[in-house]
N, C-alpha and C. Protein backbone atom coordinates (compact mmCIF):
# COMPACT_ATOMS: atom_id res chain seq x y z
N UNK A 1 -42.82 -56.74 -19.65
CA UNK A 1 -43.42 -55.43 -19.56
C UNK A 1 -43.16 -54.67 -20.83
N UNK A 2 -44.03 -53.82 -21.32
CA UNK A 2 -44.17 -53.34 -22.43
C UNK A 2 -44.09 -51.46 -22.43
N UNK A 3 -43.71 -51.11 -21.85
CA UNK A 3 -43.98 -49.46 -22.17
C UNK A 3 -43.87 -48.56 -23.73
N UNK A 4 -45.00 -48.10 -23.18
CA UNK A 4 -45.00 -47.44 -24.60
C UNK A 4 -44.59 -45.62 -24.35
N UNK A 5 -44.36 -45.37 -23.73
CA UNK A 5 -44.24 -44.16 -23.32
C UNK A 5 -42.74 -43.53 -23.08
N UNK A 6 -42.19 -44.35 -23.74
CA UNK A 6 -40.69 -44.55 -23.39
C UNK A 6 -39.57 -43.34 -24.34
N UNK A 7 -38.98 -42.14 -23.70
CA UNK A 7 -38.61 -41.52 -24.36
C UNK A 7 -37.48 -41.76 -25.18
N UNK A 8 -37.24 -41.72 -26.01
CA UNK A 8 -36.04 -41.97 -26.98
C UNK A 8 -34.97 -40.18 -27.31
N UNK A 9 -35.31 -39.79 -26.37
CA UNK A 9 -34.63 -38.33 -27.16
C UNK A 9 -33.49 -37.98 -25.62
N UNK A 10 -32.08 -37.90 -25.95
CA UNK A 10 -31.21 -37.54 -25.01
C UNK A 10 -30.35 -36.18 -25.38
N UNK A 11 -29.89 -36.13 -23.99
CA UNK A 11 -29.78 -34.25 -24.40
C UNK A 11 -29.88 -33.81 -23.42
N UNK A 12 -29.67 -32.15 -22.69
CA UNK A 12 -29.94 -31.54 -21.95
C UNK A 12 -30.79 -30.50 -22.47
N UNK A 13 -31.60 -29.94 -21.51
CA UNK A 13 -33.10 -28.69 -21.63
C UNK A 13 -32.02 -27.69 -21.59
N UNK A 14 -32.98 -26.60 -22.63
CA UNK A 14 -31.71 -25.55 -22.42
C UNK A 14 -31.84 -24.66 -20.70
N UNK A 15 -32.48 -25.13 -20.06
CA UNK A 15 -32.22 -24.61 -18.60
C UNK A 15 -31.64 -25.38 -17.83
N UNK A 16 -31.31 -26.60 -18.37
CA UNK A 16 -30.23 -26.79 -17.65
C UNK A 16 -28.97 -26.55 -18.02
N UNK A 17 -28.64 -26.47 -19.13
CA UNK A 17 -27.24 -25.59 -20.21
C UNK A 17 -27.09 -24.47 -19.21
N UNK A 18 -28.32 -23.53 -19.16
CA UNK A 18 -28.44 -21.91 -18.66
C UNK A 18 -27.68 -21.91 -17.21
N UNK A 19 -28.25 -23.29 -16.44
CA UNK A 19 -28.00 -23.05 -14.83
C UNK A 19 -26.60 -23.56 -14.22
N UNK A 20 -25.82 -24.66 -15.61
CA UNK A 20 -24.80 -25.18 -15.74
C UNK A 20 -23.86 -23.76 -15.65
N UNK A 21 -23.97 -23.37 -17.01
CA UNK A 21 -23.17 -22.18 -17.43
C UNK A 21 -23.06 -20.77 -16.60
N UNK A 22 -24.57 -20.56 -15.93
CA UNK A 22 -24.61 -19.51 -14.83
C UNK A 22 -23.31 -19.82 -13.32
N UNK A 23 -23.57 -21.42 -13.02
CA UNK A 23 -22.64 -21.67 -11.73
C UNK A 23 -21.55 -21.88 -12.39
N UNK A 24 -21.02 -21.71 -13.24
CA UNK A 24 -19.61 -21.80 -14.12
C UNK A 24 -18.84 -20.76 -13.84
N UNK A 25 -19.42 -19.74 -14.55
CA UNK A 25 -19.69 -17.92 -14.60
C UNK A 25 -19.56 -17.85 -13.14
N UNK A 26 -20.18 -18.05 -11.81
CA UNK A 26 -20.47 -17.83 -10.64
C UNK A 26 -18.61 -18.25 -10.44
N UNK A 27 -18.82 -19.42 -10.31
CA UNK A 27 -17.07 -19.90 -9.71
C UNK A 27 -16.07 -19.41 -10.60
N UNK A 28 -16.08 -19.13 -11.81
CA UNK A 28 -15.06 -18.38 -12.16
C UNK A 28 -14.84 -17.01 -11.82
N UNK A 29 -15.60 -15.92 -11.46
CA UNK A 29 -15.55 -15.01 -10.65
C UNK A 29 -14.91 -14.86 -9.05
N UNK A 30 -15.25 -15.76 -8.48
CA UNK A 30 -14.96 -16.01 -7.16
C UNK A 30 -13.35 -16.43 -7.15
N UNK A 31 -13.09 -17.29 -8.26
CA UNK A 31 -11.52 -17.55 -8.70
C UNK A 31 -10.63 -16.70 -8.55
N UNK A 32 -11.24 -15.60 -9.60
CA UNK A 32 -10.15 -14.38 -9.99
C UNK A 32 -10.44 -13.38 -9.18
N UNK A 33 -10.90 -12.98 -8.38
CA UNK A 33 -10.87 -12.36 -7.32
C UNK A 33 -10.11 -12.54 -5.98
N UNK A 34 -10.15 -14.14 -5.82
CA UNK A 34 -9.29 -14.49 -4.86
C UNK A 34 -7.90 -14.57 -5.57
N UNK A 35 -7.95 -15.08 -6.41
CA UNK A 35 -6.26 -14.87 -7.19
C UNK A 35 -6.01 -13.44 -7.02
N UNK A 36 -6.68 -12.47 -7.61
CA UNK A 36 -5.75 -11.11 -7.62
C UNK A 36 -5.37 -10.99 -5.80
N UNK A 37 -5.86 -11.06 -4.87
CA UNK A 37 -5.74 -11.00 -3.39
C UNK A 37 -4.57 -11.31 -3.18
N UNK A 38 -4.15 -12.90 -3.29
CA UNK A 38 -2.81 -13.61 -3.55
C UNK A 38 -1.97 -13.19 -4.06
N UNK A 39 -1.93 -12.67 -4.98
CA UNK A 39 -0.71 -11.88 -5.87
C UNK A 39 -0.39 -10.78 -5.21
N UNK A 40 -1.32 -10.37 -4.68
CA UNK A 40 -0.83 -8.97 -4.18
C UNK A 40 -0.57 -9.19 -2.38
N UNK A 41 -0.84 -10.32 -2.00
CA UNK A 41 0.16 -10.68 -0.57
C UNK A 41 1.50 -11.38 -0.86
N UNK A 42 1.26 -12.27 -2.06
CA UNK A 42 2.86 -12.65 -2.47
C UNK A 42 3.90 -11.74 -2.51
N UNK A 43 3.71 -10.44 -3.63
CA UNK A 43 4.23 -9.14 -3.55
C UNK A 43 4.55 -9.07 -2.40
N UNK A 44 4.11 -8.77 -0.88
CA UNK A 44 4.05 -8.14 0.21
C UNK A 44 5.09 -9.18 0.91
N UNK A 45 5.04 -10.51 0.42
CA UNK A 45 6.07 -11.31 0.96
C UNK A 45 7.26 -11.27 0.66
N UNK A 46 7.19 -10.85 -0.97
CA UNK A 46 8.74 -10.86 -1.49
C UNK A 46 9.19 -9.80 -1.36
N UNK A 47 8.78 -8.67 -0.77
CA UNK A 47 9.08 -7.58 -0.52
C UNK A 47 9.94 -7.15 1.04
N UNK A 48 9.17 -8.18 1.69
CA UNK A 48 9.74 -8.47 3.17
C UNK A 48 10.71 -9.18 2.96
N UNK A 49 11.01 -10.38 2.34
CA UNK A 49 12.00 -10.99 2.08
C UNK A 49 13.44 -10.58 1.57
N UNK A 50 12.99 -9.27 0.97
CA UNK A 50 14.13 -8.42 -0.29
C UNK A 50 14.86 -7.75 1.13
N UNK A 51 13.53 -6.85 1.48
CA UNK A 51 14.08 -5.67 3.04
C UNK A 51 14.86 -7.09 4.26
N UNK A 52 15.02 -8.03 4.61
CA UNK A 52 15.34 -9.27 5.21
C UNK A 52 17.05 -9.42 4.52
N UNK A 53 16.89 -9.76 3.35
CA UNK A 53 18.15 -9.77 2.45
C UNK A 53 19.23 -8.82 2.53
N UNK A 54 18.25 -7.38 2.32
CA UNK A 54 19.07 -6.25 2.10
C UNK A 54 19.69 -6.02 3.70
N UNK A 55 18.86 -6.16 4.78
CA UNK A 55 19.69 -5.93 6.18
C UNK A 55 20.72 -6.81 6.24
N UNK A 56 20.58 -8.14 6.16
CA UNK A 56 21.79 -8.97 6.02
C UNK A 56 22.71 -8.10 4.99
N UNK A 57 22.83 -7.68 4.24
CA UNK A 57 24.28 -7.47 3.17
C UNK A 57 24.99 -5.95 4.07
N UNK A 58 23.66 -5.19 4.57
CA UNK A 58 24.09 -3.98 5.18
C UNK A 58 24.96 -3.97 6.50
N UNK A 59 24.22 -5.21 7.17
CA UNK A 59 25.19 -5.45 8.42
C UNK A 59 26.50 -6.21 7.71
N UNK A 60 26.59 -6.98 6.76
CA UNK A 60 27.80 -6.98 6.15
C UNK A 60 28.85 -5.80 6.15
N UNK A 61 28.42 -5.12 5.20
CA UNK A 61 28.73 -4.41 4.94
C UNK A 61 29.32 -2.99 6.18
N UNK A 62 28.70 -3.19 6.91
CA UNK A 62 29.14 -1.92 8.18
C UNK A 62 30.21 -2.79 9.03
N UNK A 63 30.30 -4.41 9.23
CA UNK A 63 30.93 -5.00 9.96
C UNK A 63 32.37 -4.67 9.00
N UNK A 64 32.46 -4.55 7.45
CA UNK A 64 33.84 -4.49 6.89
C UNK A 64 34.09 -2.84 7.04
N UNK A 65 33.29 -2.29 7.06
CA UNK A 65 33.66 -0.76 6.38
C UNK A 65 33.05 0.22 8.39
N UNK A 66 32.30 -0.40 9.10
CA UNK A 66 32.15 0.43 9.78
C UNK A 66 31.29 1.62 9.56
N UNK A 67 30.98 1.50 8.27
CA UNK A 67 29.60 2.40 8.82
C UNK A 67 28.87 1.84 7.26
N UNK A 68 27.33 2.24 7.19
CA UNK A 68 26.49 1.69 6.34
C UNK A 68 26.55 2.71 5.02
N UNK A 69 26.82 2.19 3.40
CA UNK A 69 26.95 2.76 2.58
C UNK A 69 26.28 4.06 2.60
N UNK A 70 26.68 5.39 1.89
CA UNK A 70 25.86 6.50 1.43
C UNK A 70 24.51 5.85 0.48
N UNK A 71 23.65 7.21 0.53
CA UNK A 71 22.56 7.02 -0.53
C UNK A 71 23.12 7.41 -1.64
N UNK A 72 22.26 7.28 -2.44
CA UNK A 72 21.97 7.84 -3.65
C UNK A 72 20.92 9.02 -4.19
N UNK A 73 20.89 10.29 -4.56
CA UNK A 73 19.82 11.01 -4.97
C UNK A 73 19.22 10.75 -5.51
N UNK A 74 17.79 10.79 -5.57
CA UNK A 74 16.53 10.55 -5.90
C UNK A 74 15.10 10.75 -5.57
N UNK A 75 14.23 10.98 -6.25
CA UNK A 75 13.32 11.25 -5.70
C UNK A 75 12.96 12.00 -5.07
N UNK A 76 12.18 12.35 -3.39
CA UNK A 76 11.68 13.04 -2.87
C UNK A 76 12.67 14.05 -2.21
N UNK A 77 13.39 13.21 -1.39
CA UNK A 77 14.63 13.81 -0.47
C UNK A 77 15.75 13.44 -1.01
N UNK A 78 17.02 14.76 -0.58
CA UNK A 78 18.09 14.84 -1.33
C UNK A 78 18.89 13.29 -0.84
N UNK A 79 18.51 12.90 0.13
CA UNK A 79 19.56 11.51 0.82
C UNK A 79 19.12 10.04 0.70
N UNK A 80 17.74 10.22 0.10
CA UNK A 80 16.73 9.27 0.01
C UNK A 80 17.27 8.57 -0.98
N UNK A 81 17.73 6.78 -1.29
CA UNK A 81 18.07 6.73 -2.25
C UNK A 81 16.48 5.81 -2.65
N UNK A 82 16.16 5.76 -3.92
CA UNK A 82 15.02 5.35 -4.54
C UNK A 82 15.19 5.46 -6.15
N UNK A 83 14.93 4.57 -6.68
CA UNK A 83 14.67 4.94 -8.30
C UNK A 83 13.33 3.68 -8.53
N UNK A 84 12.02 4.08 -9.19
CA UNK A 84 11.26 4.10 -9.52
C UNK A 84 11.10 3.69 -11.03
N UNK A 85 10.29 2.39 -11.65
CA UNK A 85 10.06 2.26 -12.46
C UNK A 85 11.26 1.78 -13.43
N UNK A 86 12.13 0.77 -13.15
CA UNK A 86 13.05 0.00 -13.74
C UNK A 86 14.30 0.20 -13.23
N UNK A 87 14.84 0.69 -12.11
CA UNK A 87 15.67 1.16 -10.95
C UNK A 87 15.70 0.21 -9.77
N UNK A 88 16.88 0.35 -9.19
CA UNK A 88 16.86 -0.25 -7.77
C UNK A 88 17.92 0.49 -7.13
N UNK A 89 17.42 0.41 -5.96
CA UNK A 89 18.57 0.99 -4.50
C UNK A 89 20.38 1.01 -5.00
N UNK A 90 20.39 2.12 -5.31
CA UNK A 90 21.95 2.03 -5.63
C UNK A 90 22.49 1.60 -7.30
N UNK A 91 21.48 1.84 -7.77
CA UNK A 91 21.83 1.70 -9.57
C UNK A 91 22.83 2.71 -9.70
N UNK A 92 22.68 4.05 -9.23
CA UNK A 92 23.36 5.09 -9.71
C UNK A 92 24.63 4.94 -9.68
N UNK A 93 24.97 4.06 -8.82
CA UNK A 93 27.15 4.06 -8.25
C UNK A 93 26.97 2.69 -8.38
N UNK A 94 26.70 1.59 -8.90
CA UNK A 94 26.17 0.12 -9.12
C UNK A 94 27.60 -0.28 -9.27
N UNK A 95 28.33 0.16 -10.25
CA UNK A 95 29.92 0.01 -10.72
C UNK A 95 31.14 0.01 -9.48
N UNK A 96 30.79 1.18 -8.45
CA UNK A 96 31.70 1.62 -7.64
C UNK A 96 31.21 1.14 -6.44
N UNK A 97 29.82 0.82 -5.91
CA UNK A 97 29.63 0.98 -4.46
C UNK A 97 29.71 -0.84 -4.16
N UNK A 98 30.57 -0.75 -3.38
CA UNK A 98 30.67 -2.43 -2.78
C UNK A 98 29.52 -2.65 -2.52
N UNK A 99 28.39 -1.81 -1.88
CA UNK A 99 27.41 -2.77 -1.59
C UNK A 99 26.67 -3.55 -2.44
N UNK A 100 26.88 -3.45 -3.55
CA UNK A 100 26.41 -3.62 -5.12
C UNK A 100 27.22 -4.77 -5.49
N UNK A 101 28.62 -4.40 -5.27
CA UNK A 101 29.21 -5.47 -6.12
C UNK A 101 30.18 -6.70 -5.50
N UNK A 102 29.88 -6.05 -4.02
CA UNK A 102 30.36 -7.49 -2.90
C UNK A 102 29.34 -8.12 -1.85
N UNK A 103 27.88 -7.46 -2.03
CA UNK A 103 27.28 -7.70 -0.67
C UNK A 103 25.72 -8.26 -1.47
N UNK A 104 25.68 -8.13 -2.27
CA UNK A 104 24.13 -8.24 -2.92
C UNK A 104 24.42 -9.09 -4.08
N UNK A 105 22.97 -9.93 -3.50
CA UNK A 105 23.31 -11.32 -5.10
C UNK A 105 22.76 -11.12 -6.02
N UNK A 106 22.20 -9.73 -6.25
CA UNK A 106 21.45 -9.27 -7.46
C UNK A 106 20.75 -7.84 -7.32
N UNK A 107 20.03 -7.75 -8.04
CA UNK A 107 19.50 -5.70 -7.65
C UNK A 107 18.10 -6.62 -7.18
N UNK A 108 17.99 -5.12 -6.46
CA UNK A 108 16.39 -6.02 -5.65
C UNK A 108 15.29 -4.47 -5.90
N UNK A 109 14.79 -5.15 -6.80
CA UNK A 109 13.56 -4.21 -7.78
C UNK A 109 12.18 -4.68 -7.27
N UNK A 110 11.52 -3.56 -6.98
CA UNK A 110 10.17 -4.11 -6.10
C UNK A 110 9.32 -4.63 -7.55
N UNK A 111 8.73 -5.88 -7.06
CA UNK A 111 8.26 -6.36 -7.97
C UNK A 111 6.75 -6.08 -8.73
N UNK A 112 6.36 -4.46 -8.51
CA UNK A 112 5.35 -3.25 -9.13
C UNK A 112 6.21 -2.89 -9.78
N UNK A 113 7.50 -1.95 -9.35
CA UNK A 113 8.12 -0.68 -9.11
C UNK A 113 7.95 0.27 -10.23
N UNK A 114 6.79 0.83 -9.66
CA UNK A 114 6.20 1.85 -10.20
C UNK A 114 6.48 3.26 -9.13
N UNK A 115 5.81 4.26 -9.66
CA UNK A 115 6.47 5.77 -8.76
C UNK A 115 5.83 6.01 -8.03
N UNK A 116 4.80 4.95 -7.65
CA UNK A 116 4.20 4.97 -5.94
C UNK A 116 4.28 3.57 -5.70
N UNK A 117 4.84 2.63 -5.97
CA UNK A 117 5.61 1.31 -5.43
C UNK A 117 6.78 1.18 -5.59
N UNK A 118 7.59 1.39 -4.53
CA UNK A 118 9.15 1.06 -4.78
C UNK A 118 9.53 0.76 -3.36
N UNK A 119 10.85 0.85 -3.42
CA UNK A 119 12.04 -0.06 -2.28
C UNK A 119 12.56 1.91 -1.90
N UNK A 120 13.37 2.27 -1.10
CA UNK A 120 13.93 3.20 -0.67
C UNK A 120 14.51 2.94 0.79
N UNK A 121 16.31 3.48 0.53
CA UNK A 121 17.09 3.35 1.63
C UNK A 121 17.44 4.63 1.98
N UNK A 122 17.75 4.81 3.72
CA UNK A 122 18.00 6.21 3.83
C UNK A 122 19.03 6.15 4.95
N UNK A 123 19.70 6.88 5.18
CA UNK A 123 20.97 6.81 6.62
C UNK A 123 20.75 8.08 7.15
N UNK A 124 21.94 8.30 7.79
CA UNK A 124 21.70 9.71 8.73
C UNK A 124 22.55 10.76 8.56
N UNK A 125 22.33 11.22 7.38
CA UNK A 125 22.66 12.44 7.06
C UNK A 125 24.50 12.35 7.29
N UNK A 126 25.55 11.69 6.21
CA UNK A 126 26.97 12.00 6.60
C UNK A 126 27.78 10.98 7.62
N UNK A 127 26.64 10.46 8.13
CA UNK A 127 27.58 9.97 9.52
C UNK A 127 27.42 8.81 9.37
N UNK A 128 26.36 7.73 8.60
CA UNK A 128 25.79 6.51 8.07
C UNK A 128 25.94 5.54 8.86
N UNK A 129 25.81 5.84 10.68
CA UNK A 129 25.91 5.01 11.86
C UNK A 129 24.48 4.11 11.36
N UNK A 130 23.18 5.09 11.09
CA UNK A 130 21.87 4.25 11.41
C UNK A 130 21.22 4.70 9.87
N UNK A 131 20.33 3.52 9.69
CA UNK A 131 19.58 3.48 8.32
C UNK A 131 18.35 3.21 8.10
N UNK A 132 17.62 3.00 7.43
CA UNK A 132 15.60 3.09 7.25
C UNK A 132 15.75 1.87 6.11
N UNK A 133 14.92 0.87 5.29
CA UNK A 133 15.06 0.17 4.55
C UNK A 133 13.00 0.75 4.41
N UNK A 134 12.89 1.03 3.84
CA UNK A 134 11.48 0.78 3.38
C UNK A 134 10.64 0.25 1.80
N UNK A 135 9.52 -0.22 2.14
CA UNK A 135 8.73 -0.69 0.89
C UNK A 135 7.31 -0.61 0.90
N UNK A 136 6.84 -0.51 0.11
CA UNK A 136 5.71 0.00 0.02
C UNK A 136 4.60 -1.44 -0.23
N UNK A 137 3.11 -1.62 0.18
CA UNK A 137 3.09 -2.64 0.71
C UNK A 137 1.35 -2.52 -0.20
N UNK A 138 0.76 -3.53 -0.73
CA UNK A 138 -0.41 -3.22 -1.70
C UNK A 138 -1.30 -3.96 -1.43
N UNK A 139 -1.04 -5.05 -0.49
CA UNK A 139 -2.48 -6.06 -0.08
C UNK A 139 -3.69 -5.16 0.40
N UNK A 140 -4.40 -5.64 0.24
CA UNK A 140 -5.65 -4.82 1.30
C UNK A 140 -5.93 -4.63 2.44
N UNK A 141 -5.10 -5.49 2.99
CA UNK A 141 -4.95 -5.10 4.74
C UNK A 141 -4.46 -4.09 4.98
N UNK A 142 -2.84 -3.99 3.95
CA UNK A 142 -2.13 -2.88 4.38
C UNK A 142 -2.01 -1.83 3.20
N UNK A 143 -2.59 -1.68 2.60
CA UNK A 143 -2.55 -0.93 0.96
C UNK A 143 -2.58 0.66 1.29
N UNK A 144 -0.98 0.84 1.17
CA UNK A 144 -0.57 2.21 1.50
C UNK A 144 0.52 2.36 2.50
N UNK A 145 0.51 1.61 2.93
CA UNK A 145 1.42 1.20 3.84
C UNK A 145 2.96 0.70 3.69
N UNK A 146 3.75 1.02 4.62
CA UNK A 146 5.40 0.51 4.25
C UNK A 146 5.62 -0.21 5.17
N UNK A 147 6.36 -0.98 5.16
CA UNK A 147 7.12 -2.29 5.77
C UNK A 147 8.55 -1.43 5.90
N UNK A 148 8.91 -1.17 7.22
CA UNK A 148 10.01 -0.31 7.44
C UNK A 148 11.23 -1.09 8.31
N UNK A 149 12.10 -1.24 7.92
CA UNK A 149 13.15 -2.16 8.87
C UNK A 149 14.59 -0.80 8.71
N UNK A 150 14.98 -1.26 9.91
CA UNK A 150 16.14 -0.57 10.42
C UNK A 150 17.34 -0.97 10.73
N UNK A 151 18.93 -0.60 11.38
CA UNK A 151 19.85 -1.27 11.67
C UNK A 151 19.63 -2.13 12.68
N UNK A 152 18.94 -1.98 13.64
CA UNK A 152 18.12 -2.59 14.86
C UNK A 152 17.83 -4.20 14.66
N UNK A 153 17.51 -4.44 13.06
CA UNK A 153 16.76 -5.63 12.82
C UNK A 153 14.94 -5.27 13.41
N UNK A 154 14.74 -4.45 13.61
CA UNK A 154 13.23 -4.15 13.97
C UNK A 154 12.54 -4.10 12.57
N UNK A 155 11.84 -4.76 12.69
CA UNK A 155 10.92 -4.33 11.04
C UNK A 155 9.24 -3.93 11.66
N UNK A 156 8.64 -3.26 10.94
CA UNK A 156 7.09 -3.08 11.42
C UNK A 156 6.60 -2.30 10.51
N UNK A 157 5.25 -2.24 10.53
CA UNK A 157 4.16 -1.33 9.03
C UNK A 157 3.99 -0.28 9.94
N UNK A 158 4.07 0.23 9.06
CA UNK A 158 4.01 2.20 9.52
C UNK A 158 3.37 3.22 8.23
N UNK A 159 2.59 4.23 8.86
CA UNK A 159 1.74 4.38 7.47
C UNK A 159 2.57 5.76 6.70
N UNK A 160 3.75 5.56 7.10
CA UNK A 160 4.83 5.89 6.14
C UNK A 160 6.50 5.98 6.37
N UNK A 161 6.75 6.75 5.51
CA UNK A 161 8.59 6.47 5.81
C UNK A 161 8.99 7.18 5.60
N UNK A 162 9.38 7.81 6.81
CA UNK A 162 9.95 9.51 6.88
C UNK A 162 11.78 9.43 6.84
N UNK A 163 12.37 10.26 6.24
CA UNK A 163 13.96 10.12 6.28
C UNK A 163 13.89 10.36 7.87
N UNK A 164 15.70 10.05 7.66
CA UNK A 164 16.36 9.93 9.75
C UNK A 164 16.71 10.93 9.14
């Protein structure tokens, strides 16, 4: 058989380059959108995990001493302890307060902590029987929201975190 009609030229049409590069463009969009989602429920995990940590060192801590460390001033309320933006729960007395330097395996810095994302501990005014652990929470389910745990071991989202 003999054909004469036989193309000799290889290559792609530039519409198919165009429709290649368009579904390229398409799935790389869909990528980074679902990635930012993830990052910001990871956050929400390690954040639960930190408030998880921190009740363990606190019930430590009240089982040696009998009642749960003072705050620290900061922020909103005079008893509220919080520091914002390169801070963590108890930086201020970090040197002096056992809970710092016998009960915790490191400072636990919300991993935004910016001055509307942070960690904040609160007790009851003097008497430091009962305490609040809260964090602030950025996924889109709950975006605005705090993850609030107590001496109780109760944890739950609440659409905020009022001092005891």
């Amino acid at each position: 058989m003999h054909y004469t009609s036989m193309r000799k030229e290889r290559g792609f049409t530039l519409i198919e380059l165009l429709v290649v590069i368009a579904i390229i463009g398409y799935l790389s969009v869909i990528g980074i959108v679902s990635l930012n989602g993830a990052r910001e429920n990871a956050r929400d995990a390690r954040r639960k995990s930190d408030l998880a940590q921190l009740r363990l060192a606190l019930t430590l801590y009240h089982d040696a001493n009998g009642a749960y460390p003072a705050t620290v001033a900061g922020g909103g309320a005079a008893d509220l302890s919080y520091v914002a933006a390169g801070g963590s729960i108890w930086d201020a007395d970090a040197a002096t307060n056992p809970i710092v330097t016998e009960y915790l395996a490191g400072r636990f810095v919300d991993p935004v902590n910016s001055s509307t994302v942070y960690y904040s501990y609160d007790t009851d005014n003097g008497v430091n029987s009962k305490y609040r652990l809260c964090a602030v929470l950025e996924s889109p389910t709950y975006a605005g929201k705090f993850v609030v745990s107590d001496e109780t071991g109760d944890t739950s989202i609440q659409s905020s975190c009022s001092a005891l």
